[in-house]
C-alpha atoms as a PDB file:
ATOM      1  CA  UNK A   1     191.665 116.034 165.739  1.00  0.00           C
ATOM      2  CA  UNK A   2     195.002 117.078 167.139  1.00  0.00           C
ATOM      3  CA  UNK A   3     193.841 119.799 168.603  1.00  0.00           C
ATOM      4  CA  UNK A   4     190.719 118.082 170.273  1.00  0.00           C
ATOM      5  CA  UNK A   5     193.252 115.228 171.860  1.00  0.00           C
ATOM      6  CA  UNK A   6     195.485 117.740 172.951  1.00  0.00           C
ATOM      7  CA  UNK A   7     192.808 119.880 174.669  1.00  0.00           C
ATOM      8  CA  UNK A   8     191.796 116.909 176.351  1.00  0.00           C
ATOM      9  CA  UNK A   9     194.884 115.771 177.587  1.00  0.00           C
ATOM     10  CA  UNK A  10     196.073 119.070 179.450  1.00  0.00           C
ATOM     11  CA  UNK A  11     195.698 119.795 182.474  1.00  0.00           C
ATOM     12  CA  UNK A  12     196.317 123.313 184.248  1.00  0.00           C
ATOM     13  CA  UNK A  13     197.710 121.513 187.063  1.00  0.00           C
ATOM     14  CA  UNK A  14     200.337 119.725 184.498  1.00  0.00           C
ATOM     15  CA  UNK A  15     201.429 123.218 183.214  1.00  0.00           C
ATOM     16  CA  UNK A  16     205.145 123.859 185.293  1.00  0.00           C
ATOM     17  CA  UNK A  17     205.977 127.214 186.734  1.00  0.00           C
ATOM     18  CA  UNK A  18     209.566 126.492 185.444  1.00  0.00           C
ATOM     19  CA  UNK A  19     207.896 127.606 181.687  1.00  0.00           C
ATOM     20  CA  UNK A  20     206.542 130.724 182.769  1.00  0.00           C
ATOM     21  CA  UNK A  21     210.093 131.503 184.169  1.00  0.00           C
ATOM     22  CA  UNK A  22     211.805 131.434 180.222  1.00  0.00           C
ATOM     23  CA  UNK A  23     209.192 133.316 178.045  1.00  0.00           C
ATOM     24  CA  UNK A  24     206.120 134.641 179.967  1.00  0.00           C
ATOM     25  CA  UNK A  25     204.468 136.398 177.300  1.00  0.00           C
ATOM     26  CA  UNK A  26     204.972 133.299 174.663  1.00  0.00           C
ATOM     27  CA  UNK A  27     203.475 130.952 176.686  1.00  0.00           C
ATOM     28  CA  UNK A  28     200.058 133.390 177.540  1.00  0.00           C
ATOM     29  CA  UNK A  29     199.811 133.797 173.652  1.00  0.00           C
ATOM     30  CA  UNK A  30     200.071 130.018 173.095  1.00  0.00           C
ATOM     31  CA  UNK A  31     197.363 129.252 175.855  1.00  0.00           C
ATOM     32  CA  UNK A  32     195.171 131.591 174.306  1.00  0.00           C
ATOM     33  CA  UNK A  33     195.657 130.196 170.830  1.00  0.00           C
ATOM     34  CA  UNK A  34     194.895 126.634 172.141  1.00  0.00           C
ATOM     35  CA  UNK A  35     192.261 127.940 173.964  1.00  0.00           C
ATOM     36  CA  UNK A  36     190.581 129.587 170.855  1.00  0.00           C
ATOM     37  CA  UNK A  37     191.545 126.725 168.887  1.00  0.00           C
ATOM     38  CA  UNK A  38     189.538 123.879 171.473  1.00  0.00           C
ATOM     39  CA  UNK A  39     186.076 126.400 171.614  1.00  0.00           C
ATOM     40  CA  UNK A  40     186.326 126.702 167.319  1.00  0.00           C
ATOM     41  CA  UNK A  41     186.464 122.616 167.489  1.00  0.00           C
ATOM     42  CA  UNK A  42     184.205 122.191 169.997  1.00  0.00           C
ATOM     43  CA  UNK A  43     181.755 124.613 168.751  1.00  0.00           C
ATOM     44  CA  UNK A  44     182.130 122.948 165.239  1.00  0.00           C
ATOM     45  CA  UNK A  45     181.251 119.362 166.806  1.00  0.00           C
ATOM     46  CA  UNK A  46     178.492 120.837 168.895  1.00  0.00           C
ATOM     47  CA  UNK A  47     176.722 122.275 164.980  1.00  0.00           C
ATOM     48  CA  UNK A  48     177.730 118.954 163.133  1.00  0.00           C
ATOM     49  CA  UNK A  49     175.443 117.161 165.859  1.00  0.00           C
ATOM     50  CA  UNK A  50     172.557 119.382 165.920  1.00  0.00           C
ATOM     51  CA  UNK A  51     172.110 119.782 162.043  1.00  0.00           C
ATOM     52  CA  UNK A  52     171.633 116.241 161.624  1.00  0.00           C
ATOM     53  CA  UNK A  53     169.482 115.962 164.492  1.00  0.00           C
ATOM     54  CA  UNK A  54     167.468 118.903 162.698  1.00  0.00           C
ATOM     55  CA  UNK A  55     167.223 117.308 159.517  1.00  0.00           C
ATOM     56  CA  UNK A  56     165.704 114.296 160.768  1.00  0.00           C
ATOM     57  CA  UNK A  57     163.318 115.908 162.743  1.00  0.00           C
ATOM     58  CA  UNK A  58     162.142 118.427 159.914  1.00  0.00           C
ATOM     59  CA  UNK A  59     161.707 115.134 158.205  1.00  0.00           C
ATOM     60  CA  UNK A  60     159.563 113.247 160.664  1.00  0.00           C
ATOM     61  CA  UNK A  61     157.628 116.209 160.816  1.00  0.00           C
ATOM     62  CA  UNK A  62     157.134 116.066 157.295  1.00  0.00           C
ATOM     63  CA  UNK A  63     156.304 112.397 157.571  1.00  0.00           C
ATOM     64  CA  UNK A  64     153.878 112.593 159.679  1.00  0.00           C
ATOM     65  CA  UNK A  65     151.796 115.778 157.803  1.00  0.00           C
ATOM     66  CA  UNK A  66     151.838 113.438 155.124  1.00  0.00           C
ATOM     67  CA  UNK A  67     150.915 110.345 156.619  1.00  0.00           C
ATOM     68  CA  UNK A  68     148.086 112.656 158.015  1.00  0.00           C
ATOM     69  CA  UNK A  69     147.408 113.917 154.331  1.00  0.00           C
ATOM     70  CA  UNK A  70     147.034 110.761 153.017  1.00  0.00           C
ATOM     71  CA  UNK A  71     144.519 109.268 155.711  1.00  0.00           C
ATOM     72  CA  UNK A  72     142.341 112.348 155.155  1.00  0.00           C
ATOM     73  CA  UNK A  73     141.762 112.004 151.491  1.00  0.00           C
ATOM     74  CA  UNK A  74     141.411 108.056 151.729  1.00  0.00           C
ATOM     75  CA  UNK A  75     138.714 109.019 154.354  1.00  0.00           C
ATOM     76  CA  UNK A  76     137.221 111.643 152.284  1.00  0.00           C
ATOM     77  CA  UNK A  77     137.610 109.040 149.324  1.00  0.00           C
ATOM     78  CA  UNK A  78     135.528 106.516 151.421  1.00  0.00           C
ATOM     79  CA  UNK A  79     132.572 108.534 152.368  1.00  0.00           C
ATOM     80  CA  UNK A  80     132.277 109.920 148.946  1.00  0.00           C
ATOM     81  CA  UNK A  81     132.092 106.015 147.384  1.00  0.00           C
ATOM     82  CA  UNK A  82     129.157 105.356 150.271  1.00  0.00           C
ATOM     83  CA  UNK A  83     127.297 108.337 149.435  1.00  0.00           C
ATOM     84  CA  UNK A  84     127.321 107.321 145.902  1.00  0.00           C
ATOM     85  CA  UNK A  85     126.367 103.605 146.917  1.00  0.00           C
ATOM     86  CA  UNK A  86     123.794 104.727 149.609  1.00  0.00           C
ATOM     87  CA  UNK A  87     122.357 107.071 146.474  1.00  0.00           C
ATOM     88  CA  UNK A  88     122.423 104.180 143.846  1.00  0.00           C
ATOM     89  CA  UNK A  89     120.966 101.668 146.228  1.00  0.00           C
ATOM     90  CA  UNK A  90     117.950 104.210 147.673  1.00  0.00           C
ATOM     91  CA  UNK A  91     117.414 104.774 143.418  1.00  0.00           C
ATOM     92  CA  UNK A  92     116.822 101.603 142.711  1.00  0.00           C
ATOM     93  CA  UNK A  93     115.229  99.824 145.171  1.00  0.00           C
ATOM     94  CA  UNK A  94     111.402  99.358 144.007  1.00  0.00           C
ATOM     95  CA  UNK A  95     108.536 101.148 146.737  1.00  0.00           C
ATOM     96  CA  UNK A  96     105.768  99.017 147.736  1.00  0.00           C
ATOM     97  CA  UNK A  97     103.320  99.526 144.792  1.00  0.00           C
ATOM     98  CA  UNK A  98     100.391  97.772 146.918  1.00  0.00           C
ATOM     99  CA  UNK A  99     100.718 100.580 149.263  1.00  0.00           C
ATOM    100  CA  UNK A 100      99.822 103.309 147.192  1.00  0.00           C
ATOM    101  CA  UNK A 101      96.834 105.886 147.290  1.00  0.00           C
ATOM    102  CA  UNK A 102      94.557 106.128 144.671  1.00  0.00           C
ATOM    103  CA  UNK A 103      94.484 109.936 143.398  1.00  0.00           C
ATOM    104  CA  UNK A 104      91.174 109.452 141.080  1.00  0.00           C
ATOM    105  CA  UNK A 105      89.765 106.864 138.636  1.00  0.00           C
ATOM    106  CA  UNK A 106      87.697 107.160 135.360  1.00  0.00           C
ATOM    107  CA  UNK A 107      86.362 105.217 132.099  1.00  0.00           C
ATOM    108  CA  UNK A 108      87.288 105.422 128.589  1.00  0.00           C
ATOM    109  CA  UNK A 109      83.895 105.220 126.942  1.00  0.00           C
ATOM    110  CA  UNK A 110      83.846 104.610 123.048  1.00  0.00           C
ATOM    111  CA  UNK A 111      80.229 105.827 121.478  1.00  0.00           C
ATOM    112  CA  UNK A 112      77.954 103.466 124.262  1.00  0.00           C
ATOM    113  CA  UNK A 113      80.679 101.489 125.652  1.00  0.00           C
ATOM    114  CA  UNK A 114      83.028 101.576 127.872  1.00  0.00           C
ATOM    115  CA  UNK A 115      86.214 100.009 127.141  1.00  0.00           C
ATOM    116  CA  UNK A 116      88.129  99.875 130.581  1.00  0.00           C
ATOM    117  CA  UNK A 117      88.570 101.641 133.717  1.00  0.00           C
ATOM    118  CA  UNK A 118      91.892 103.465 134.481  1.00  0.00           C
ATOM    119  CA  UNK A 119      93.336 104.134 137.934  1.00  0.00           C
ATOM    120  CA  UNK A 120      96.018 106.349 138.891  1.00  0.00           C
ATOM    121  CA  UNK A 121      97.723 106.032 141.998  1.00  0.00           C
ATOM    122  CA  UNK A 122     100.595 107.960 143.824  1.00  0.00           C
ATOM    123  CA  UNK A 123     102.368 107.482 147.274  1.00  0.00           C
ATOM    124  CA  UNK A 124     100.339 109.430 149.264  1.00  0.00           C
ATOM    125  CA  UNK A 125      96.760 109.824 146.908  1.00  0.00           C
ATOM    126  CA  UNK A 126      98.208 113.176 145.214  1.00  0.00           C
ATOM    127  CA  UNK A 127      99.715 114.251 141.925  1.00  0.00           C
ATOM    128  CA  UNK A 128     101.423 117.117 140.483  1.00  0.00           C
ATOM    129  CA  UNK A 129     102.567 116.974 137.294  1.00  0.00           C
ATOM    130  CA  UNK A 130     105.900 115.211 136.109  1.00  0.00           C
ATOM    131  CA  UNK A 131     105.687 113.538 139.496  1.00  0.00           C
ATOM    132  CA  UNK A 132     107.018 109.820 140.366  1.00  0.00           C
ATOM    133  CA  UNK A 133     106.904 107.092 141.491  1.00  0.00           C
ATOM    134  CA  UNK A 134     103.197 106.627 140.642  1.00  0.00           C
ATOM    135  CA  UNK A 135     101.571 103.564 138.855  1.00  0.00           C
ATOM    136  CA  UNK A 136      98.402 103.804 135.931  1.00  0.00           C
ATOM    137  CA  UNK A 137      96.546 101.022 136.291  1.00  0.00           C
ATOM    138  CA  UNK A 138      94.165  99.825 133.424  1.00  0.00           C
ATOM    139  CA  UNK A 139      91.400  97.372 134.143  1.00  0.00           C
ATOM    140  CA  UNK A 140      89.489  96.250 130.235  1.00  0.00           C
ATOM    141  CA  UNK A 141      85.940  95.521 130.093  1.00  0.00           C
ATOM    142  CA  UNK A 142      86.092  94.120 126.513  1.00  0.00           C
ATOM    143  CA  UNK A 143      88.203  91.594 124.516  1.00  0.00           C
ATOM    144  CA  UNK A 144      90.640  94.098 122.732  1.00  0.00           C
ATOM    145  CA  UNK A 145      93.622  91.999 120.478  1.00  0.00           C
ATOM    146  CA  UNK A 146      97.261  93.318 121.400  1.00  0.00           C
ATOM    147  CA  UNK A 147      97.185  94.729 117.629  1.00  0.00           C
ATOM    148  CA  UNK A 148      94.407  97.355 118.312  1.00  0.00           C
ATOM    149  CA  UNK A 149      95.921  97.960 121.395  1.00  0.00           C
ATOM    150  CA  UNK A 150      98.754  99.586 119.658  1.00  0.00           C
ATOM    151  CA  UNK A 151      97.456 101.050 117.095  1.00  0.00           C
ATOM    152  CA  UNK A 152      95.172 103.383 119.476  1.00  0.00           C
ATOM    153  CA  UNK A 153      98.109 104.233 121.086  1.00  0.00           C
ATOM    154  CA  UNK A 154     100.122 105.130 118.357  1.00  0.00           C
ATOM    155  CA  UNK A 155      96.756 107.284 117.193  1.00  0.00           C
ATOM    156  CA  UNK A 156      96.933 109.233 120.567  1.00  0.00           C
ATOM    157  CA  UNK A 157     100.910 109.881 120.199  1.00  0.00           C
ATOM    158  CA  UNK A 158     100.289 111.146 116.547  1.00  0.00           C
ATOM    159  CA  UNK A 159      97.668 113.517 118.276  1.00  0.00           C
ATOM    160  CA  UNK A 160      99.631 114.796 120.843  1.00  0.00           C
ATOM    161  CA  UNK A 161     102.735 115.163 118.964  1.00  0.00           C
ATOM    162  CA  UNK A 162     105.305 112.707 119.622  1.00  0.00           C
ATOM    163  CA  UNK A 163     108.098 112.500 117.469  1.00  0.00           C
ATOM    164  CA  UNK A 164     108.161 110.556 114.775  1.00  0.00           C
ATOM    165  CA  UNK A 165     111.491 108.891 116.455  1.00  0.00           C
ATOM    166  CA  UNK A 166     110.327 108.363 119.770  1.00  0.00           C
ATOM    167  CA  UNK A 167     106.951 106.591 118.093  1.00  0.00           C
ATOM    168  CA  UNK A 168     109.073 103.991 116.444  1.00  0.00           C
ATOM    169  CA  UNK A 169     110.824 103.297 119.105  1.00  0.00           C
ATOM    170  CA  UNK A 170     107.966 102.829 121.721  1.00  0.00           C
ATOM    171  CA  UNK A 171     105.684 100.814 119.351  1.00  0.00           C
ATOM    172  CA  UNK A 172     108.611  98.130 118.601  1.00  0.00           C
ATOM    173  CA  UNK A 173     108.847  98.219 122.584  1.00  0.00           C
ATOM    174  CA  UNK A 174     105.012  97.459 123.455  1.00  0.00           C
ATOM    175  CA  UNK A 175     104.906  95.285 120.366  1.00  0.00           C
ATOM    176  CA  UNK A 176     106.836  92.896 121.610  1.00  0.00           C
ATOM    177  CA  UNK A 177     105.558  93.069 124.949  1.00  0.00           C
ATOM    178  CA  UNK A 178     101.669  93.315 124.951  1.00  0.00           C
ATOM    179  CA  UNK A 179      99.626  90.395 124.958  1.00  0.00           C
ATOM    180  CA  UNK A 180      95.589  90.183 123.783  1.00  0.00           C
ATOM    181  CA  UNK A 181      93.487  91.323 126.180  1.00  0.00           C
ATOM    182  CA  UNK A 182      89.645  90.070 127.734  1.00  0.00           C
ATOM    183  CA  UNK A 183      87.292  90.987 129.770  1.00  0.00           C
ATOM    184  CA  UNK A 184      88.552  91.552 133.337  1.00  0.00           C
ATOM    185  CA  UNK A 185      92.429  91.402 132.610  1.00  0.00           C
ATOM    186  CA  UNK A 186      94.689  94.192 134.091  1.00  0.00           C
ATOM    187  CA  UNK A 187      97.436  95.995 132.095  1.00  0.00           C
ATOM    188  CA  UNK A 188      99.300  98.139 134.401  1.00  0.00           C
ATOM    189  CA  UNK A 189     102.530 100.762 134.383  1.00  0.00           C
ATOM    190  CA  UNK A 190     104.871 101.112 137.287  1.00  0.00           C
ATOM    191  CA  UNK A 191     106.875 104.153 137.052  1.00  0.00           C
ATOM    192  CA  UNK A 192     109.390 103.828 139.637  1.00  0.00           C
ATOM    193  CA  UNK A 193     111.439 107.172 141.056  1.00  0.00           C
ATOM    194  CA  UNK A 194     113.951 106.748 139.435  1.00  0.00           C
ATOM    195  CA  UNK A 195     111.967 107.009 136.242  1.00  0.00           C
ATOM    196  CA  UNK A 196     112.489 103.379 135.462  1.00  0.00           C
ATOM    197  CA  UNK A 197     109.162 101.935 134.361  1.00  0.00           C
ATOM    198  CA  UNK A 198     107.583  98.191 133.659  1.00  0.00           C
ATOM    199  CA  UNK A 199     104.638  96.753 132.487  1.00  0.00           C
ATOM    200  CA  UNK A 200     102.628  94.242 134.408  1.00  0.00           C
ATOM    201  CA  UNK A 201     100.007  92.371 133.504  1.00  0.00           C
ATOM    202  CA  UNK A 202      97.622  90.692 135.491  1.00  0.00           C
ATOM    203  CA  UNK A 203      99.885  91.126 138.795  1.00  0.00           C
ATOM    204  CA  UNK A 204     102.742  89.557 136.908  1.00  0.00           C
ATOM    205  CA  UNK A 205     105.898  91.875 134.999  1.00  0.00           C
ATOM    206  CA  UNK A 206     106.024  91.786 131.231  1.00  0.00           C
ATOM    207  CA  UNK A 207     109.343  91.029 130.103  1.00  0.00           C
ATOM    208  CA  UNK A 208     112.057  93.616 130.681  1.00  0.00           C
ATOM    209  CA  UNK A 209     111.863  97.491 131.669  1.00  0.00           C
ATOM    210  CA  UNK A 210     110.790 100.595 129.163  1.00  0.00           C
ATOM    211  CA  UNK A 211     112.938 102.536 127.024  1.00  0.00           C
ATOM    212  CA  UNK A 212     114.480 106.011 128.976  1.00  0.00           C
ATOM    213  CA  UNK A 213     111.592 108.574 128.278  1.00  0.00           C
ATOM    214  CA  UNK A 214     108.987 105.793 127.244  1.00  0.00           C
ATOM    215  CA  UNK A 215     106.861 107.003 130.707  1.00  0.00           C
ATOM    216  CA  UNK A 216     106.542 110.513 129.973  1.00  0.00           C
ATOM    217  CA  UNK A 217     104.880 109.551 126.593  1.00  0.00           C
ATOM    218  CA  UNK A 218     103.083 107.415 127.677  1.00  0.00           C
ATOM    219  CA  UNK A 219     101.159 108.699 130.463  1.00  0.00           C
ATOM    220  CA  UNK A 220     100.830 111.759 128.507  1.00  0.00           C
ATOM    221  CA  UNK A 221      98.014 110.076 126.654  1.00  0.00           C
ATOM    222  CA  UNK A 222      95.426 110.240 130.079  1.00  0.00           C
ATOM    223  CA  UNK A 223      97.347 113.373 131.947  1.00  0.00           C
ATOM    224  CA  UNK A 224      98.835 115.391 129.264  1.00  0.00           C
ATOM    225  CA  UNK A 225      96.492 118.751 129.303  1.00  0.00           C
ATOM    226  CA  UNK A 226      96.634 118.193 125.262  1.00  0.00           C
ATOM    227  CA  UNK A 227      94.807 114.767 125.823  1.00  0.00           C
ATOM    228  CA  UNK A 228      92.142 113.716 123.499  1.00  0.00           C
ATOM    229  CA  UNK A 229      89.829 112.554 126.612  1.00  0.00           C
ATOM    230  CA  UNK A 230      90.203 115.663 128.771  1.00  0.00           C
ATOM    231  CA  UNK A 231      87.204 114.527 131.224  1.00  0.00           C
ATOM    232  CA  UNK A 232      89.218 111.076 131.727  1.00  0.00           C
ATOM    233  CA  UNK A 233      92.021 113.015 132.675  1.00  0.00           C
ATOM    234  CA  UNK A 234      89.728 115.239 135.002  1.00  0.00           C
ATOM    235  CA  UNK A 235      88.828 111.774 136.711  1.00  0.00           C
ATOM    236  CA  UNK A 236      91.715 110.568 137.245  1.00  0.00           C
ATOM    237  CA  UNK A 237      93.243 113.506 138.834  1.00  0.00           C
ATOM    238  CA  UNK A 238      90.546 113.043 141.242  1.00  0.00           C
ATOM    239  CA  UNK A 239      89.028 116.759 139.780  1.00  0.00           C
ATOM    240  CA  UNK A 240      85.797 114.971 138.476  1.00  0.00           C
ATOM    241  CA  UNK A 241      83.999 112.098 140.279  1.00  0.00           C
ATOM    242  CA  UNK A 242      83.416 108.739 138.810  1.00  0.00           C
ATOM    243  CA  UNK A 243      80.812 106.144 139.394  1.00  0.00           C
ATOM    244  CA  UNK A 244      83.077 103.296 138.730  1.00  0.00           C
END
């Protein structure tokens, strides 16, 4: 500090020739020692300023990358949550069942009668197999109880193999469900995309959806190549006509 006030307080006008007159050579070194000594203290001020100044701009630099960081991933964050929404949403929202296209239809006859008349319909009138959303639709032509219902079913899972598991667990689902049948009613199975599936009857849902894999079973009874009723399943893939 003594230095810097003195540098700034001399003047070369100040200087009098009367020093130069005693000791020449003395007073050149001491200028030049002053001199060195005011461009060492101003060059240390000069780097004390600009470090600082460095410092804080490295570190609104880094600010800023990751103020930029963190609006990227929240943005990333965002459209990941409405793709999963959009997906959920378009998964569960039920088609229009009345719209669909009949693929083929065919009776189930039992020695000389014919018990009902099944439908199969898709979105656009075709099927391939394992394919959904698609809805059987079963129209009876006799007065079946809900008891014999089930038990024919549970005959046509025994023949195609179901598991013993599975059977349980499907026949305490449609037992609790099903209701007696007559002449005209309508028991029918929505299988939704999703593979979600409900019964209705008579227009109207039966009480809550189907087990997870209850569907596949199910329909395998009229489209399952191991069916017992292989010309039903024929007719209702639209492969064989039917007068009904």
């Amino acid at each position: 500090m003594f230095t810097q006030s003195v540098c700034r307080r001399i003047k070369p006008n100040e200087l009098k020739p009367k020093a130069l007159k005693f000791n020449l050579p003395a007073f050149k070194i001491g200028m030049l020692t002053l001199a060195l000594l005011c461009v060492s203290q101003s060059y240390a001020q000069s780097k004390a300023e600009v470090v600082p100044e460095q410092i804080h701009n490295q570190g609104a630099v880094e600010s800023t990358y990751l103020t930029h960081s963190t609006q990227i991933a929240s943005l990333q964050s965002q459209r990941t949550q409405t793709a999963a929404l959009t997906q959920n949403t378009n998964s569960s929202v039920e088609p229009d069942f009345d719209s669909f296209k009949e693929v083929g239809r065919g009776e189930m006859q039992w020695w000389w009668f014919a018990l009902y008349r099944a439908k199969l319909l898709t979105l656009d009138g075709d099927y391939s197999q394992g394919e959904v959303p698609l809805v059987l639709d079963i129209e009876y032509y006799q007065d079946i109880p809900s008891k014999r219902l089930v038990e024919a079913t549970l005959d046509q899972w025994q023949h195609l193999g179901v598991s013993e598991q599975n059977q349980q667990k499907w026949l305490a689902a449609i037992k609790s469900i099903w209701p007696d049948v007559n002449e005209g009613d309508k028991l029918t199975l929505r299988v939704q995309a999703s593979g979600v599936s409900q019964f209705y009857f008579n227009g109207e849902p039966l009480a809550g959806q189907m087990p997870e894999g209850f569907s596949d079973d199910f329909l395998a009874i009229w489209l399952s190549e191991s069916t017992s009723r292989p010309e039903l399943r024929k007719q209702l893939l639209g492969e064989l006509a039917c007068d009904c």
